[in-house]
Protein backbone atom coordinates (compact mmCIF):
# COMPACT_ATOMS: atom_id res chain seq x y z
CA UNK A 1 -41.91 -7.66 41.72
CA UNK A 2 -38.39 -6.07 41.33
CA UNK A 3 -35.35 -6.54 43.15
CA UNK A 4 -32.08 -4.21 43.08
CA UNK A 5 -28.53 -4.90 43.10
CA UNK A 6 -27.11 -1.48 44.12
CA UNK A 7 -23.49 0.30 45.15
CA UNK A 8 -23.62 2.68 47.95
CA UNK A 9 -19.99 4.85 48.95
CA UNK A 10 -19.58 7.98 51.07
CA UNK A 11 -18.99 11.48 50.56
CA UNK A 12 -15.25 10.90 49.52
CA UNK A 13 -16.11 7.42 47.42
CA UNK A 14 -13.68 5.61 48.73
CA UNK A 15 -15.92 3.39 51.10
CA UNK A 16 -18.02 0.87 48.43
CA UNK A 17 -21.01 -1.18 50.08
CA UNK A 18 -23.09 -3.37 47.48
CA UNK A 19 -26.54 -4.71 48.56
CA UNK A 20 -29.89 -5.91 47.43
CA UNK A 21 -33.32 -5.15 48.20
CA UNK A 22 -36.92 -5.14 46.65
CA UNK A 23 -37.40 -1.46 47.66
CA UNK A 24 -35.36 0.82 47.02
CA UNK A 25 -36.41 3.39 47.51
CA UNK A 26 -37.04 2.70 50.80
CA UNK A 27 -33.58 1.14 51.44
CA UNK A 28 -31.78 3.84 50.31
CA UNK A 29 -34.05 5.95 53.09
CA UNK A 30 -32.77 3.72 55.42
CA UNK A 31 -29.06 3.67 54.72
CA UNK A 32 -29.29 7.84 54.72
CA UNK A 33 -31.19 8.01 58.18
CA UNK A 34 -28.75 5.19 59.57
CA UNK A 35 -31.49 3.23 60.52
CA UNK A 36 -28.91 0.92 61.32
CA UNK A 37 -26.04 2.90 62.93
CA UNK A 38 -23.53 -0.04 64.04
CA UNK A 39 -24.17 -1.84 60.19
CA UNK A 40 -21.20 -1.29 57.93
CA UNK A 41 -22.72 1.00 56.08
CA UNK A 42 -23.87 3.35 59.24
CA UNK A 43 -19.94 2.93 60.59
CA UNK A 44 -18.70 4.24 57.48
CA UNK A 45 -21.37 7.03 56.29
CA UNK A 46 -21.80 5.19 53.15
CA UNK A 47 -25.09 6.56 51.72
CA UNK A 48 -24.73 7.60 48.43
CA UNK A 49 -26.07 5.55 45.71
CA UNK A 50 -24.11 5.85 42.51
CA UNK A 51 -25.00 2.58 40.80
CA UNK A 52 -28.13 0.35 40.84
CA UNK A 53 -29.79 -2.66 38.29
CA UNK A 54 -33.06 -4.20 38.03
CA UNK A 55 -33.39 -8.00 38.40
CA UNK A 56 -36.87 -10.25 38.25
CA UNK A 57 -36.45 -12.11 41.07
CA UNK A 58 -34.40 -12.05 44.39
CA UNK A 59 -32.12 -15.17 43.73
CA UNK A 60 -30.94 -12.85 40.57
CA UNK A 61 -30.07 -9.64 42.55
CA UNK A 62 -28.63 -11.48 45.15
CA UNK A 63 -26.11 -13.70 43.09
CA UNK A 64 -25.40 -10.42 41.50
CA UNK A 65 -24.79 -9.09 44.79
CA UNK A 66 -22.49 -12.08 45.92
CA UNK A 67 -20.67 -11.55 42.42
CA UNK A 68 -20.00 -7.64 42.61
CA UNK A 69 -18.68 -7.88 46.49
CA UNK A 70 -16.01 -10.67 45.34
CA UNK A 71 -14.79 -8.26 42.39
CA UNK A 72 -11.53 -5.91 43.13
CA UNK A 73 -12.02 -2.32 43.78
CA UNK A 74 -11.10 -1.51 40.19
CA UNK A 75 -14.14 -3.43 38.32
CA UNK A 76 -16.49 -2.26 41.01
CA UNK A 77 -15.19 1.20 40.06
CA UNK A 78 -15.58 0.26 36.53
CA UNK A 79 -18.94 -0.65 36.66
CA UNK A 80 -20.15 2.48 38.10
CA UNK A 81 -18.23 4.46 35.74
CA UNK A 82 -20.09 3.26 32.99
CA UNK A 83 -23.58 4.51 34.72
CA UNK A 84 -22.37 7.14 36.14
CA UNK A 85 -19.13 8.66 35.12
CA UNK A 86 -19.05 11.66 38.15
CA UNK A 87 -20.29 9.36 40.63
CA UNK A 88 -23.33 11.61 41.91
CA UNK A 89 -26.10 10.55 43.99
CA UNK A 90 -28.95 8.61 42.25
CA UNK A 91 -31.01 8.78 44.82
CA UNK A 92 -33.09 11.41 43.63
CA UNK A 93 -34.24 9.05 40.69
CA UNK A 94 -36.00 6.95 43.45
């Protein structure tokens, strides 16, 4: 199986929201239908994925995900930037 460390923002990317899952896909879906309105992610409209990595097992995306929340704004910003330079949605990769 493989698990995802991924970087959501909003419309304006200035909201950043990092998470992990083993779907997604379907994750993504959930954060764009605001399956869960009062989360952070449903208060702030952050639904836009602009930066994702694969991992082999969950410990690995999630100690990734513990890492990238701790980082400043900049390297967060940095990181994406290398994937994806305009920040667009990714989501229609999924």
């Amino acid at each position: 199986m493989t698990y995802y460390t991924y970087i959501l923002t909003n419309k304006y990317n200035k909201v950043i929201y990092v998470g992990f899952t083993n779907d997604l896909k379907k994750r993504i879906l959930e954060h764009k239908n605001k399956k869960y309105k009062n989360s952070f992610s449903g208060k702030y409209n952050v639904d836009k994925l602009v930066y994702f990595e694969s991992h082999k097992t969950a410990q690995a995306a999630r100690k990734r995900e513990i890492l990238i929340k701790n980082w400043n704004r900049e390297w967060k910003n940095n990181l994406v930037n290398d994937m994806n330079p305009d920040w667009n949605d990714l989501g229609w990769m999924l």
